[in-house]
PDB file of N, CA and C in Angstrom:
ATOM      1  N   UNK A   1    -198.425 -61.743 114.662  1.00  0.00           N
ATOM      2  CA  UNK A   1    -197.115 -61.510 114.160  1.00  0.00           C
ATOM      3  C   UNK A   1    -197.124 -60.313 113.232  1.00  0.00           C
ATOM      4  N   UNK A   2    -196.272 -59.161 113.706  1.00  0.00           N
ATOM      5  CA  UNK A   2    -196.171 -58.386 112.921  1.00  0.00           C
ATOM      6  C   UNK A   2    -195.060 -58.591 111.470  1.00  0.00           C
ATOM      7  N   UNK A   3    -194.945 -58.316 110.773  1.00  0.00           N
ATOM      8  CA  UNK A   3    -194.153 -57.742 109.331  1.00  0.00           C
ATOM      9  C   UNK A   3    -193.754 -56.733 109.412  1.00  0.00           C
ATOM     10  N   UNK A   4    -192.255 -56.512 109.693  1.00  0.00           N
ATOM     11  CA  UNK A   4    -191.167 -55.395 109.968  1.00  0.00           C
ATOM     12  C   UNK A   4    -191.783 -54.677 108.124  1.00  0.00           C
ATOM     13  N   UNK A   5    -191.443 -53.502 108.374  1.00  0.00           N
ATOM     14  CA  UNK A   5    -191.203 -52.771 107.005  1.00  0.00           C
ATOM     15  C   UNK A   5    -190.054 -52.288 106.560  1.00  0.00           C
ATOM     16  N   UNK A   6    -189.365 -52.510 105.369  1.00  0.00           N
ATOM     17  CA  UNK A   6    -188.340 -52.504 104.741  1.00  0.00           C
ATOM     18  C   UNK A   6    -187.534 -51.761 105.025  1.00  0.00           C
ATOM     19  N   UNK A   7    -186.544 -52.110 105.126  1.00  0.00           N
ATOM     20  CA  UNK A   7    -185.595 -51.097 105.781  1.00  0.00           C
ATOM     21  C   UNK A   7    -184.687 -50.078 104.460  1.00  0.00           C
ATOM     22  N   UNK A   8    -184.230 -49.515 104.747  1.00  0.00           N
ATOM     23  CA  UNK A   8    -183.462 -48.397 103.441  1.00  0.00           C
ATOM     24  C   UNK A   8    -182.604 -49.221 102.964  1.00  0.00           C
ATOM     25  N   UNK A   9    -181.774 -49.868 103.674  1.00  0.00           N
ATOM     26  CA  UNK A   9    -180.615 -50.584 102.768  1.00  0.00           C
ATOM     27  C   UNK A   9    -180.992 -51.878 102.287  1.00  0.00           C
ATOM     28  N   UNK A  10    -182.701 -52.424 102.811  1.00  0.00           N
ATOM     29  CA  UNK A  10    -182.576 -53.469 101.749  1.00  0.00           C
ATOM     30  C   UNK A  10    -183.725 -53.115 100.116  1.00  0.00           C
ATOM     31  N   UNK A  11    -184.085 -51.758 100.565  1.00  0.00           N
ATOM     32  CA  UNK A  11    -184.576 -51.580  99.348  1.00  0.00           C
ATOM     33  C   UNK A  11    -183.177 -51.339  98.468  1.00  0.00           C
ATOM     34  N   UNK A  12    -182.102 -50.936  98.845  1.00  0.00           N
ATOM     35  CA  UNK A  12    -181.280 -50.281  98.078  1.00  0.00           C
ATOM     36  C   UNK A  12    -180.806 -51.535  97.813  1.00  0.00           C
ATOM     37  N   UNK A  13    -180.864 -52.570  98.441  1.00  0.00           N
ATOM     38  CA  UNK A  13    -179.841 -53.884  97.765  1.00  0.00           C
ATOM     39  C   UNK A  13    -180.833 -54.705  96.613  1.00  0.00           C
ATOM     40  N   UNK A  14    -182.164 -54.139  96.869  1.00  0.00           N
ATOM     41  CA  UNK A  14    -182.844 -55.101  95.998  1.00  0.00           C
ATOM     42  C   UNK A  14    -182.790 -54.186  94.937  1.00  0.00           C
ATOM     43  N   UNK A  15    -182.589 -53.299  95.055  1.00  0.00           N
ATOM     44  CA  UNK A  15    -183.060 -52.213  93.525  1.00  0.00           C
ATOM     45  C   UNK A  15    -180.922 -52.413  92.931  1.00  0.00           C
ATOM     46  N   UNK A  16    -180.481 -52.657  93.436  1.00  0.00           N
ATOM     47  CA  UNK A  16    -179.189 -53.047  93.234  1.00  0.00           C
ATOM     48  C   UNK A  16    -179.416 -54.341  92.451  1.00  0.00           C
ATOM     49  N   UNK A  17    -179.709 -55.575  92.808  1.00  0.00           N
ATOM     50  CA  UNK A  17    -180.139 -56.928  92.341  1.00  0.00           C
ATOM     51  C   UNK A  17    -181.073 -56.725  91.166  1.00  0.00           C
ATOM     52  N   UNK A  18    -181.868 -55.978  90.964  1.00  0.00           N
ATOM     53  CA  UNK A  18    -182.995 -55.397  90.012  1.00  0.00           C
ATOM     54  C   UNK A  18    -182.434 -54.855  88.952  1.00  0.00           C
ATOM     55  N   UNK A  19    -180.885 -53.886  89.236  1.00  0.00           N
ATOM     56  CA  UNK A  19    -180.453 -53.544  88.262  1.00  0.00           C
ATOM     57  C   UNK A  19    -179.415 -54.406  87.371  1.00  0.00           C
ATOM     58  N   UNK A  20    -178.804 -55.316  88.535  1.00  0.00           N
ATOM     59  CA  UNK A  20    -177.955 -56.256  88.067  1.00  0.00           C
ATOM     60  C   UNK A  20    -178.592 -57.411  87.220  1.00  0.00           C
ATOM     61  N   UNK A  21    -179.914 -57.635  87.226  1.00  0.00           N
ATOM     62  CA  UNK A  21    -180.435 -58.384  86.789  1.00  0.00           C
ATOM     63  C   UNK A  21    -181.196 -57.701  85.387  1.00  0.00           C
ATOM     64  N   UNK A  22    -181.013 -56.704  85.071  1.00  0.00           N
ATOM     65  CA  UNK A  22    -181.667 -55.798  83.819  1.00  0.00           C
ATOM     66  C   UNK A  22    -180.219 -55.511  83.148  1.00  0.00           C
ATOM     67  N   UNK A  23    -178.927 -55.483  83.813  1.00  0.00           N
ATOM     68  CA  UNK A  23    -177.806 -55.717  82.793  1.00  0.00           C
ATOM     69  C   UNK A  23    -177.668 -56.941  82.081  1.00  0.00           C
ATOM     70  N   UNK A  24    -177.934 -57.866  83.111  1.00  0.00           N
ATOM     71  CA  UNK A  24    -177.607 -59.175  82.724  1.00  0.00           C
ATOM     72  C   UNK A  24    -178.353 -59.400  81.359  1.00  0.00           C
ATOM     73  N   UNK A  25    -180.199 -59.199  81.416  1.00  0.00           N
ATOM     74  CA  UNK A  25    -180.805 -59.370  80.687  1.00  0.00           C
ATOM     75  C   UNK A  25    -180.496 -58.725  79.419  1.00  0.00           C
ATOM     76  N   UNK A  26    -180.099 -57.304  79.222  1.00  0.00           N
ATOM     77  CA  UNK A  26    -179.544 -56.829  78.046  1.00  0.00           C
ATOM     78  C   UNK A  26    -178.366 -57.268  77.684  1.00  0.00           C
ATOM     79  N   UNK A  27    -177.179 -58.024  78.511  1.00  0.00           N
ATOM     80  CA  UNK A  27    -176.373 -58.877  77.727  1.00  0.00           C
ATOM     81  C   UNK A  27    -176.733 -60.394  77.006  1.00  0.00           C
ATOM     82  N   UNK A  28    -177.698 -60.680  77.673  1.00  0.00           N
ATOM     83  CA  UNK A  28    -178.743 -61.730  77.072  1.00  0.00           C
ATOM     84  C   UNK A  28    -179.009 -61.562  75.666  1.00  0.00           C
ATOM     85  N   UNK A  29    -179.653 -60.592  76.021  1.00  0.00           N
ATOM     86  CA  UNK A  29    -180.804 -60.074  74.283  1.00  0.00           C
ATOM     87  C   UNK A  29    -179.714 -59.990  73.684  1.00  0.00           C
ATOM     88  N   UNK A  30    -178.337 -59.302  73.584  1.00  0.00           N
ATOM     89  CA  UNK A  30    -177.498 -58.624  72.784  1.00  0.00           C
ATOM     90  C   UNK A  30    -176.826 -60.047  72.107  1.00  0.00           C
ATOM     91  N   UNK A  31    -176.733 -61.068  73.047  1.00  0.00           N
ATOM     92  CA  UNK A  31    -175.892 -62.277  72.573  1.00  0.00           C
ATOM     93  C   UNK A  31    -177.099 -62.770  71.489  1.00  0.00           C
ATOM     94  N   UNK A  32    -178.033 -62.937  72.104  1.00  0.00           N
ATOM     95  CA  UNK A  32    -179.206 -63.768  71.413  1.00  0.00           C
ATOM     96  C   UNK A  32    -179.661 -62.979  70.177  1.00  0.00           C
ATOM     97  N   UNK A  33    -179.181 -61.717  69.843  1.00  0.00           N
ATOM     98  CA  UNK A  33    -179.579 -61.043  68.745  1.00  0.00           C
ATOM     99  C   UNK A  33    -178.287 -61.275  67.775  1.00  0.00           C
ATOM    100  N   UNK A  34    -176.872 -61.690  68.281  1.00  0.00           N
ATOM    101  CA  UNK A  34    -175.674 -61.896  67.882  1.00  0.00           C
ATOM    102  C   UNK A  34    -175.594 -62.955  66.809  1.00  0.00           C
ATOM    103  N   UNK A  35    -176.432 -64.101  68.062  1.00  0.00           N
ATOM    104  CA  UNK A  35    -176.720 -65.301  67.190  1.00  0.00           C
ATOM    105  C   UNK A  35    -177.695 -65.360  66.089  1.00  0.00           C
ATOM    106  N   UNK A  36    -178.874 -64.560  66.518  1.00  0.00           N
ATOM    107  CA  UNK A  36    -179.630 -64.786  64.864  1.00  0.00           C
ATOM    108  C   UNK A  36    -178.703 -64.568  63.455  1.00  0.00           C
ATOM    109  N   UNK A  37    -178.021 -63.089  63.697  1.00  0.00           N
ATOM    110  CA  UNK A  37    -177.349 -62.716  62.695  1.00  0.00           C
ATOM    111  C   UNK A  37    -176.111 -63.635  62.291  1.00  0.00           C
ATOM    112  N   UNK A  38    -175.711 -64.725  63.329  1.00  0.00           N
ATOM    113  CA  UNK A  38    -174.687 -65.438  62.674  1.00  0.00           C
ATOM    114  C   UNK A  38    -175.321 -66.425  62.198  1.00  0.00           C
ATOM    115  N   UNK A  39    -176.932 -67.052  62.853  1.00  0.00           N
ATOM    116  CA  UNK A  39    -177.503 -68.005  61.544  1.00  0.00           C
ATOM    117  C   UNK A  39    -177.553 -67.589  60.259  1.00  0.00           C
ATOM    118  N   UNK A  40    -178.312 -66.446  60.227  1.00  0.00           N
ATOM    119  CA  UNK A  40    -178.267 -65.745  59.053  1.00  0.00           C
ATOM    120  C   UNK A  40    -177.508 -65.902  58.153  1.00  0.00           C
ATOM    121  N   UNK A  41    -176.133 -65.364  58.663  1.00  0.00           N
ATOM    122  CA  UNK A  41    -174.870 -65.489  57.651  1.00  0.00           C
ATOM    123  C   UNK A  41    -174.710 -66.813  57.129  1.00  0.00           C
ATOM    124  N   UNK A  42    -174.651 -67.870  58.530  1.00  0.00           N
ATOM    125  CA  UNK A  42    -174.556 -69.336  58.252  1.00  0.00           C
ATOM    126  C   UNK A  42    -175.212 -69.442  56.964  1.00  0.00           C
ATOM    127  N   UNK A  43    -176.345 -69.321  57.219  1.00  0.00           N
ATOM    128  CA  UNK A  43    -177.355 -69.470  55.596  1.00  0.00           C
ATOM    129  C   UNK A  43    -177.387 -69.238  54.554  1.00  0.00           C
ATOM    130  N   UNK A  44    -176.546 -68.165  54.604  1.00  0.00           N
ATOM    131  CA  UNK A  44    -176.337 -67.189  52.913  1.00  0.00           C
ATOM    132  C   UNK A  44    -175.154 -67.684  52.762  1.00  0.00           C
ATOM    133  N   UNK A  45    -174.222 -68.264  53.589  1.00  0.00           N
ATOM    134  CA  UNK A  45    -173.315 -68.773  53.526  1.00  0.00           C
ATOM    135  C   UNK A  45    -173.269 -70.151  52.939  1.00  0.00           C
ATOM    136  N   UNK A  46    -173.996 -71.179  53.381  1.00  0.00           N
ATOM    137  CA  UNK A  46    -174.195 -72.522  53.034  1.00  0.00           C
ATOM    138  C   UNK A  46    -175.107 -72.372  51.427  1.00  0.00           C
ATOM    139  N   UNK A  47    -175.950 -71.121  51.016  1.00  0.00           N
ATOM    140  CA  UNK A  47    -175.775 -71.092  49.969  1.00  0.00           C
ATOM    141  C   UNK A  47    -175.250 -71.094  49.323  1.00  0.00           C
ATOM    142  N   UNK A  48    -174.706 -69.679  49.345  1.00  0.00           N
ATOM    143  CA  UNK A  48    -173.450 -69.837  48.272  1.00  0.00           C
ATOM    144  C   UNK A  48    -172.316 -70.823  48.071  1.00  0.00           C
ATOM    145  N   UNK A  49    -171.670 -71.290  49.001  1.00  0.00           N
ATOM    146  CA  UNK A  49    -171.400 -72.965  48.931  1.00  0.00           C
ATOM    147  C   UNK A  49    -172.010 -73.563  48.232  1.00  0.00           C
ATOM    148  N   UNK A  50    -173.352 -74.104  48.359  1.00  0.00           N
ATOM    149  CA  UNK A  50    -174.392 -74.654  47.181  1.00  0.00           C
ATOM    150  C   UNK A  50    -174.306 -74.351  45.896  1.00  0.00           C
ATOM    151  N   UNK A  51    -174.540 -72.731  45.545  1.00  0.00           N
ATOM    152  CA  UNK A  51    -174.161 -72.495  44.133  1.00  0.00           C
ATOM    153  C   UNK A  51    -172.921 -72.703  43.707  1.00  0.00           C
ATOM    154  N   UNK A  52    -171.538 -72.669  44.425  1.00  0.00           N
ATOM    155  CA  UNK A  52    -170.437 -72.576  44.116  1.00  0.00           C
ATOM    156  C   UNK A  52    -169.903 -74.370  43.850  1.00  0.00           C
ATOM    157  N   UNK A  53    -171.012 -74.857  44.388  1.00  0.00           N
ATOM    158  CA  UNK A  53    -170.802 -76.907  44.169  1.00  0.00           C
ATOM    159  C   UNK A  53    -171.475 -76.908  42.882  1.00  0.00           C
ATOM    160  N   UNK A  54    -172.366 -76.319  42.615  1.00  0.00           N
ATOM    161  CA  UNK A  54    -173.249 -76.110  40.922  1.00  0.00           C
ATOM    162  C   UNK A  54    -172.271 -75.587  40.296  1.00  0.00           C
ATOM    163  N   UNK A  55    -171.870 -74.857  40.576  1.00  0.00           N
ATOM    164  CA  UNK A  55    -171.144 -74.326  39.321  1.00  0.00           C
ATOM    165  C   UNK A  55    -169.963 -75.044  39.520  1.00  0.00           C
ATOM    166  N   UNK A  56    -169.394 -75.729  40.050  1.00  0.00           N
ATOM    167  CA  UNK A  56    -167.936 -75.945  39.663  1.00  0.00           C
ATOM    168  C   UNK A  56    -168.448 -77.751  38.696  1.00  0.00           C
ATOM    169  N   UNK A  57    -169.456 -78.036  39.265  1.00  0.00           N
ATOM    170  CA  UNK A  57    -170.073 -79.640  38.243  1.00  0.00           C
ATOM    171  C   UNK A  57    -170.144 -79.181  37.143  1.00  0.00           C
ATOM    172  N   UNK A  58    -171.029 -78.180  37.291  1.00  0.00           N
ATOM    173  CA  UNK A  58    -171.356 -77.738  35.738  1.00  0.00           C
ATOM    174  C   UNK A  58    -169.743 -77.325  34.335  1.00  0.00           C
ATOM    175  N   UNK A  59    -169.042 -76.960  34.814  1.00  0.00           N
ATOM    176  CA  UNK A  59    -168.213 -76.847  34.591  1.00  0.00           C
ATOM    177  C   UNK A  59    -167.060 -77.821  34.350  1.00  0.00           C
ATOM    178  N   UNK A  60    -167.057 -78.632  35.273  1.00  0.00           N
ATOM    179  CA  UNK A  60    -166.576 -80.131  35.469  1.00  0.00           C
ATOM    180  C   UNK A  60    -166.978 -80.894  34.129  1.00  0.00           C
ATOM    181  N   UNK A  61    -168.065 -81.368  34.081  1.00  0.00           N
ATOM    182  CA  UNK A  61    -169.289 -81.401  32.656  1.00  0.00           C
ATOM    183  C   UNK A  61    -168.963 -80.841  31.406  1.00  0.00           C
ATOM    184  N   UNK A  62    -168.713 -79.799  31.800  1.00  0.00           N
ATOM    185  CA  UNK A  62    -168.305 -78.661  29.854  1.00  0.00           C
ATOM    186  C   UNK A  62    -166.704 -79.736  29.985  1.00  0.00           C
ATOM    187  N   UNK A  63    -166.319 -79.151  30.616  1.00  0.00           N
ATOM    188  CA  UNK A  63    -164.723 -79.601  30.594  1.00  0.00           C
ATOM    189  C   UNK A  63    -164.751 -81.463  30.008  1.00  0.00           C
ATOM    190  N   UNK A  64    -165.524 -82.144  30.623  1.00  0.00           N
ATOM    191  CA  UNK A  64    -165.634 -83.655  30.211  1.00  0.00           C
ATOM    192  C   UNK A  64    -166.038 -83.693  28.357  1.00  0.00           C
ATOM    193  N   UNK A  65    -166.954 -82.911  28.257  1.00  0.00           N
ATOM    194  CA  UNK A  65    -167.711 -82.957  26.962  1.00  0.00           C
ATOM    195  C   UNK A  65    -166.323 -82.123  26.083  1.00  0.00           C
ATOM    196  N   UNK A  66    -165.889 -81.345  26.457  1.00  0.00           N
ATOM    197  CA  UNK A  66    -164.464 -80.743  25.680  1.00  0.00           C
ATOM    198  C   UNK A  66    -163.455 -81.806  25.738  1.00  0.00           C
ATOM    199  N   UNK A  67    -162.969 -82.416  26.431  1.00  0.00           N
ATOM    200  CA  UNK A  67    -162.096 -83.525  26.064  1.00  0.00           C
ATOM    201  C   UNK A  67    -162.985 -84.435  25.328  1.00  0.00           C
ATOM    202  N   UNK A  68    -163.654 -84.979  25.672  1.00  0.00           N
ATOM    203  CA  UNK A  68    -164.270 -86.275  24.379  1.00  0.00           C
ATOM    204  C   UNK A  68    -164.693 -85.746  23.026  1.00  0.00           C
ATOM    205  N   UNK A  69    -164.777 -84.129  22.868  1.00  0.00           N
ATOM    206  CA  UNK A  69    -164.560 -84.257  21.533  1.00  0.00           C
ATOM    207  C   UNK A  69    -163.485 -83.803  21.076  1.00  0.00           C
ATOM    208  N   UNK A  70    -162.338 -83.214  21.768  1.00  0.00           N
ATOM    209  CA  UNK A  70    -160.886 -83.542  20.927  1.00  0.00           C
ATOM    210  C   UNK A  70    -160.599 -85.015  21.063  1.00  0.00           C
ATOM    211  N   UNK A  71    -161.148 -86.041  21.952  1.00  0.00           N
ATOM    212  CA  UNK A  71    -160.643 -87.379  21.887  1.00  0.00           C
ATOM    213  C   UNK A  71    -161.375 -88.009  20.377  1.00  0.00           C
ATOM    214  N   UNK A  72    -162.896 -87.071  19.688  1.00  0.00           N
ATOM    215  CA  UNK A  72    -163.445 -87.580  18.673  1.00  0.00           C
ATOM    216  C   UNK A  72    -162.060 -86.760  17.672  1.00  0.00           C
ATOM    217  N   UNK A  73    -161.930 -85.749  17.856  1.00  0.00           N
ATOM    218  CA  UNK A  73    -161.498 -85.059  16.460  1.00  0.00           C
ATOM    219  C   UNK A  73    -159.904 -85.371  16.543  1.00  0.00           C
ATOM    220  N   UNK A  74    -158.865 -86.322  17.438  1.00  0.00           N
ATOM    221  CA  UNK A  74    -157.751 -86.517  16.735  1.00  0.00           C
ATOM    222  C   UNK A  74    -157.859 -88.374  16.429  1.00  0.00           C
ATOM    223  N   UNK A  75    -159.183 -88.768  16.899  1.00  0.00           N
ATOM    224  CA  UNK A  75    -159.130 -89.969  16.433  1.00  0.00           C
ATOM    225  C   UNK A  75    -159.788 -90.251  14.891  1.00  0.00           C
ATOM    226  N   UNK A  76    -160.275 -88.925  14.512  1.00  0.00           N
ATOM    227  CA  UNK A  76    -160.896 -88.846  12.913  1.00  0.00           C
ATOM    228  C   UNK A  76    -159.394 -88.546  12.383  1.00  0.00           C
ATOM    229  N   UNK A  77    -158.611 -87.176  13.015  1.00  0.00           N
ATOM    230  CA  UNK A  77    -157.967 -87.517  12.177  1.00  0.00           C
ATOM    231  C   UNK A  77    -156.403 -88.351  11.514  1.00  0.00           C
ATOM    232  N   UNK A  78    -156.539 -89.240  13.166  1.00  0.00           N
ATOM    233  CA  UNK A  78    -155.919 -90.625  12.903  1.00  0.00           C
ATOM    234  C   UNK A  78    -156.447 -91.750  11.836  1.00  0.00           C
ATOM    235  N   UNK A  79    -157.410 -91.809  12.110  1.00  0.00           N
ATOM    236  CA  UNK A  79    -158.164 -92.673  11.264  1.00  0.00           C
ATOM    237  C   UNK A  79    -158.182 -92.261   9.380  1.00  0.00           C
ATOM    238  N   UNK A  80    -158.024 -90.841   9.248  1.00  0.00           N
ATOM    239  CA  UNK A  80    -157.890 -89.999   8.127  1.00  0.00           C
ATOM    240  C   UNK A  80    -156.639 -90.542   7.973  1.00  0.00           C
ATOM    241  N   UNK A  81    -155.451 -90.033   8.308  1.00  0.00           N
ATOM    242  CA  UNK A  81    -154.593 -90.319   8.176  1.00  0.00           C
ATOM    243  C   UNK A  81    -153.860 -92.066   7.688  1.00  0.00           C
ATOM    244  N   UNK A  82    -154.189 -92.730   9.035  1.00  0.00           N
ATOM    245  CA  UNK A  82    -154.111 -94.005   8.076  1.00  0.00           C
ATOM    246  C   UNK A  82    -154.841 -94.706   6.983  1.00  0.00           C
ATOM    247  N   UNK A  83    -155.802 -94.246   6.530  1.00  0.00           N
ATOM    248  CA  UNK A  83    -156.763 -94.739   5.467  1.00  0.00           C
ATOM    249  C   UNK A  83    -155.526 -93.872   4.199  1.00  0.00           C
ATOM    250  N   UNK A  84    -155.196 -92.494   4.694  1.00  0.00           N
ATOM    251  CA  UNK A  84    -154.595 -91.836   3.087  1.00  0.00           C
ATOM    252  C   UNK A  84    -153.019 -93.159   2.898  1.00  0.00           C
ATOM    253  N   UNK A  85    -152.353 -92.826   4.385  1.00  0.00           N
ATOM    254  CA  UNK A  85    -151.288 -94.362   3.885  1.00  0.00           C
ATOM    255  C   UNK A  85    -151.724 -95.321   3.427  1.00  0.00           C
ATOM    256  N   UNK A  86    -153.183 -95.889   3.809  1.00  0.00           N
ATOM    257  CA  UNK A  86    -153.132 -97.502   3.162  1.00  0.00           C
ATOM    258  C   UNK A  86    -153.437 -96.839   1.767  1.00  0.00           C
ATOM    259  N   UNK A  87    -154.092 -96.183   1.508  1.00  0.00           N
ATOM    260  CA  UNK A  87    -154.328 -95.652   0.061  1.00  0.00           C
ATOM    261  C   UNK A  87    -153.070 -95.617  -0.855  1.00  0.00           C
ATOM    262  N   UNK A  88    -152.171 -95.021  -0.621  1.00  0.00           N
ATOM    263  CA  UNK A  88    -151.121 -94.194  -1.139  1.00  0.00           C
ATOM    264  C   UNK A  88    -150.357 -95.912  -0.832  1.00  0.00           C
ATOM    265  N   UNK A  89    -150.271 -96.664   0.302  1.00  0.00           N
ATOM    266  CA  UNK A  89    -149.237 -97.792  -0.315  1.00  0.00           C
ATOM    267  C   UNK A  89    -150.470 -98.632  -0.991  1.00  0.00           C
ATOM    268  N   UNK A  90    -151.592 -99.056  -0.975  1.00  0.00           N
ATOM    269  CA  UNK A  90    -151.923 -99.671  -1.681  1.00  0.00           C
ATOM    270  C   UNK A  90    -151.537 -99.102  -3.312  1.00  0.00           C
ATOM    271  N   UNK A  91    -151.993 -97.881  -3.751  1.00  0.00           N
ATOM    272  CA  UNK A  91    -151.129 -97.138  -4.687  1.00  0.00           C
ATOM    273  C   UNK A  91    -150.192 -97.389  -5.311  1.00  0.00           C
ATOM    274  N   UNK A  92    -149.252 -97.779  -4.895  1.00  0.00           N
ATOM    275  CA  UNK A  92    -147.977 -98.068  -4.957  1.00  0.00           C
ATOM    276  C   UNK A  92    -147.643 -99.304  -5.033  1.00  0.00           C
ATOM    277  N   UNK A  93    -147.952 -99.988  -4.239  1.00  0.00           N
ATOM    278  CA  UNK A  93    -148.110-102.075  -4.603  1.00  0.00           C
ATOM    279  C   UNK A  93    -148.935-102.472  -5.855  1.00  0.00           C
ATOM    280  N   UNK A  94    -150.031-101.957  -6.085  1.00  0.00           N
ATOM    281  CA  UNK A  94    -150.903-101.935  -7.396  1.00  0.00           C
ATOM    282  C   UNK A  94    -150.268-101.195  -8.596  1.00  0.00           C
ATOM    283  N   UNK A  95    -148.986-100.374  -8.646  1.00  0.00           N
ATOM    284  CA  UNK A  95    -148.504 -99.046  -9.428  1.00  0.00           C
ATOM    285  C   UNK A  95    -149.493 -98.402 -10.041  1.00  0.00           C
ATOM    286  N   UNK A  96    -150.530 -98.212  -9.983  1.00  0.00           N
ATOM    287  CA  UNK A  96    -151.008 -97.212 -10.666  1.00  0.00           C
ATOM    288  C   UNK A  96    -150.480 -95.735  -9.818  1.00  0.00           C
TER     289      UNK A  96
END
């Protein structure tokens, strides 16, 4: 059995298929290089998210510790306050 030798138009269809298949592959790489760079971002992204959850607790925190001590400093000076009335009517029920 002989083996015909290639004829012109099917080298030209395979070098056709050869090329179609070396576009394909560089739209490949190009996607797959697309995606690293959007993990990437993903990442620097989900950081900063991270820092931006730190900092808003931290802050959350100052803000908690700032109300409980105006909740200390108008209950001193409630407490000031009614001690000078009982003073001032005790004062006054005693007349001195």
């Amino acid at each position: 059995m002989r083996t015909h030798p290639m004829r012109q138009n099917d080298k030209v269809d395979e070098m056709r298929e050869f090329a179609e298949m070396r576009e394909r592959l560089v739209r490949l790489e190009t996607i797959l290089e697309a995606l690293g760079e959007d993990r990437e971002t993903a990442k620097l992204s989900k950081e900063t998210a991270l820092h931006a959850i730190q900092a808003a607790k931290s802050a959350h925190h100052r803000l908690d510790d700032m109300k409980e001590g105006q909740r200390w400093l108008w209950r001193t000076i409630a407490g000031t306050i009614l001690a000078s009335a009982a003073a001032i009517l005790t004062s006054f029920i005693t007349g001195s």
